[in-house]
C-alpha atoms as a PDB file:
ATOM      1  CA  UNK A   1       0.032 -30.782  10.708  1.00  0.00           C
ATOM      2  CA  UNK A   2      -2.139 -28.758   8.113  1.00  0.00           C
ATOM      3  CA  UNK A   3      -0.498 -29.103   4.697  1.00  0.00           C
ATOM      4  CA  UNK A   4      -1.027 -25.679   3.907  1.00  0.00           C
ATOM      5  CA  UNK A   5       0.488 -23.906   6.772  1.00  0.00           C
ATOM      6  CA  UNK A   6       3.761 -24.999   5.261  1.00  0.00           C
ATOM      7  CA  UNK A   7       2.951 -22.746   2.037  1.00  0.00           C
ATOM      8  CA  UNK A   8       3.937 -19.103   1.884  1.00  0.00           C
ATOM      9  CA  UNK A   9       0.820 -17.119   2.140  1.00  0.00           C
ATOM     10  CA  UNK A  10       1.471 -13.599   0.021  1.00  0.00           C
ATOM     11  CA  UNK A  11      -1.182 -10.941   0.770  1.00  0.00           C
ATOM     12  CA  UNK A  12      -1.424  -7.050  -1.033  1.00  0.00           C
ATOM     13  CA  UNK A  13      -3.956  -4.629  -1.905  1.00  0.00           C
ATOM     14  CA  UNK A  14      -5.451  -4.488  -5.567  1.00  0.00           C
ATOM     15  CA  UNK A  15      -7.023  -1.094  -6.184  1.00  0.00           C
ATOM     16  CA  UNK A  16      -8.670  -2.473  -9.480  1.00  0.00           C
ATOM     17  CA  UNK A  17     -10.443  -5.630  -7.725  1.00  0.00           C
ATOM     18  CA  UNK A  18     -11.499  -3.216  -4.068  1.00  0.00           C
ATOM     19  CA  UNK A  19     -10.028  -5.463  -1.949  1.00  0.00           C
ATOM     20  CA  UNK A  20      -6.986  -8.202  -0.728  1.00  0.00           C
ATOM     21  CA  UNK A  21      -5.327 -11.174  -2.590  1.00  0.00           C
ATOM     22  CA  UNK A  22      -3.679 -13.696  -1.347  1.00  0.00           C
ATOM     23  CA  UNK A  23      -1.456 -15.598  -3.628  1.00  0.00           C
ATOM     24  CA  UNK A  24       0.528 -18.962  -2.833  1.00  0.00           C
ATOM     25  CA  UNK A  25       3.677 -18.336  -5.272  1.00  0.00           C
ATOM     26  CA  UNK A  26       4.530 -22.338  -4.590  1.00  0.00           C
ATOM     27  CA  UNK A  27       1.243 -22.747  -6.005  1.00  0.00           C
ATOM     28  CA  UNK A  28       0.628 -22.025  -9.460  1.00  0.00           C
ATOM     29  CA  UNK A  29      -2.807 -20.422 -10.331  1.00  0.00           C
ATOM     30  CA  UNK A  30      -4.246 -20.668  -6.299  1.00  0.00           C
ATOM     31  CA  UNK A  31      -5.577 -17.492  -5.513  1.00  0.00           C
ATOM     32  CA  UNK A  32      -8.055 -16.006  -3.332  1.00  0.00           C
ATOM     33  CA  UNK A  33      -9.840 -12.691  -2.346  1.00  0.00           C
ATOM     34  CA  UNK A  34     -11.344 -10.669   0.814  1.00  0.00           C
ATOM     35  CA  UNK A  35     -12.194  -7.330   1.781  1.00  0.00           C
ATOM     36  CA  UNK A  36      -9.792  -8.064   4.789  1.00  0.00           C
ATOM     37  CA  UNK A  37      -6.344  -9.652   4.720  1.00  0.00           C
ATOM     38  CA  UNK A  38      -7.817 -11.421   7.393  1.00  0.00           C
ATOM     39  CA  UNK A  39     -10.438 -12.600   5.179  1.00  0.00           C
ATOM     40  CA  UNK A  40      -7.951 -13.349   2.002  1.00  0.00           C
ATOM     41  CA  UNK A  41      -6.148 -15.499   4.210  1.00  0.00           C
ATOM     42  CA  UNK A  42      -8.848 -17.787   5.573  1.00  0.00           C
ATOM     43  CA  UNK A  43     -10.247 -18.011   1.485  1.00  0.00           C
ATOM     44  CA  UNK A  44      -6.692 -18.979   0.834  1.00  0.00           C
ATOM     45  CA  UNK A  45      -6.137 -21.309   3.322  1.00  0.00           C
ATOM     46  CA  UNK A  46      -9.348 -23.382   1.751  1.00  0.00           C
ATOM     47  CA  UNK A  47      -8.361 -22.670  -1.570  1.00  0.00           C
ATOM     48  CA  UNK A  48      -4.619 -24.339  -0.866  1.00  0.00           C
ATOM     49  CA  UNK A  49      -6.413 -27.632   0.498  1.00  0.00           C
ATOM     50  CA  UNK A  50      -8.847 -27.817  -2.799  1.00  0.00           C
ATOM     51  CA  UNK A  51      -5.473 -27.305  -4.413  1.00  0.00           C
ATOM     52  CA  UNK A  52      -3.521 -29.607  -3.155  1.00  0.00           C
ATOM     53  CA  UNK A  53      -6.500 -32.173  -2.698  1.00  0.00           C
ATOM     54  CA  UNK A  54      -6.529 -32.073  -6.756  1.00  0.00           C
ATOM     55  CA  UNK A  55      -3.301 -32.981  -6.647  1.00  0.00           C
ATOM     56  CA  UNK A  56      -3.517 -36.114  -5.053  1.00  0.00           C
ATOM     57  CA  UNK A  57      -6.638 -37.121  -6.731  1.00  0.00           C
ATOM     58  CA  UNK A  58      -4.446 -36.856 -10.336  1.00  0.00           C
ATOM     59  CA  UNK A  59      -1.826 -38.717  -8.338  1.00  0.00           C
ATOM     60  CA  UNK A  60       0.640 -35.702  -8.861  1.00  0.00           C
ATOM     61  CA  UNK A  61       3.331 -35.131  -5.611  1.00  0.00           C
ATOM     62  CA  UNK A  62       2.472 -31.649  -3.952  1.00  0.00           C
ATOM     63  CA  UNK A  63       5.158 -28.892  -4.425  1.00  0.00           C
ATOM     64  CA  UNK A  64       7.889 -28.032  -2.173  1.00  0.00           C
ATOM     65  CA  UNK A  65       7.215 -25.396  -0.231  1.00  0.00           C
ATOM     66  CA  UNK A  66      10.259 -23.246  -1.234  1.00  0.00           C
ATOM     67  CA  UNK A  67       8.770 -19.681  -1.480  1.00  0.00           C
ATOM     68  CA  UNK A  68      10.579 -17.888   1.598  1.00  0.00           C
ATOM     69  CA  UNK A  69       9.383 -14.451   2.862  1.00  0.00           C
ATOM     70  CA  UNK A  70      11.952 -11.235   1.297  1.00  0.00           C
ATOM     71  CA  UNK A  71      13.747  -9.232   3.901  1.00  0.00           C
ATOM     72  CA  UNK A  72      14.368  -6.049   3.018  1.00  0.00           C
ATOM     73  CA  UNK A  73      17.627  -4.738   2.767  1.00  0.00           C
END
């Protein structure tokens, strides 16, 4: 299985930037943009494996994926 399907995936609008971001909040700093959410989400999706792929070249242990999606109440 795809390491990065087991990360939350975040997406919302930013009026200043024109367009979507996608942020993996299990992630620190991975970030990625489109004019879709569509398109945020496959740039995340490759930004997550660079991410992770850094990881194990330092020899660091990829995070938990903990982040959980908020229900509202």
């Amino acid at each position: 299985m795809d390491a990065t399907k087991t990360y939350l995936i975040e997406v919302f609008w930013s009026e200043e930037d024109g367009g979507f971001i996608a942020v993996a909040p299990d992630l620190p700093g991975c970030s990625a943009y489109g004019d879709t959410a569509a398109e945020s989400i496959r740039e995340m999706e490759d930004a997550m494996q660079s991410w992770l792929q850094a990881c194990q070249t330092m020899g660091r242990p990829a995070p938990k994926p903990e982040a959980q999606v908020r229900r509202a109440a």
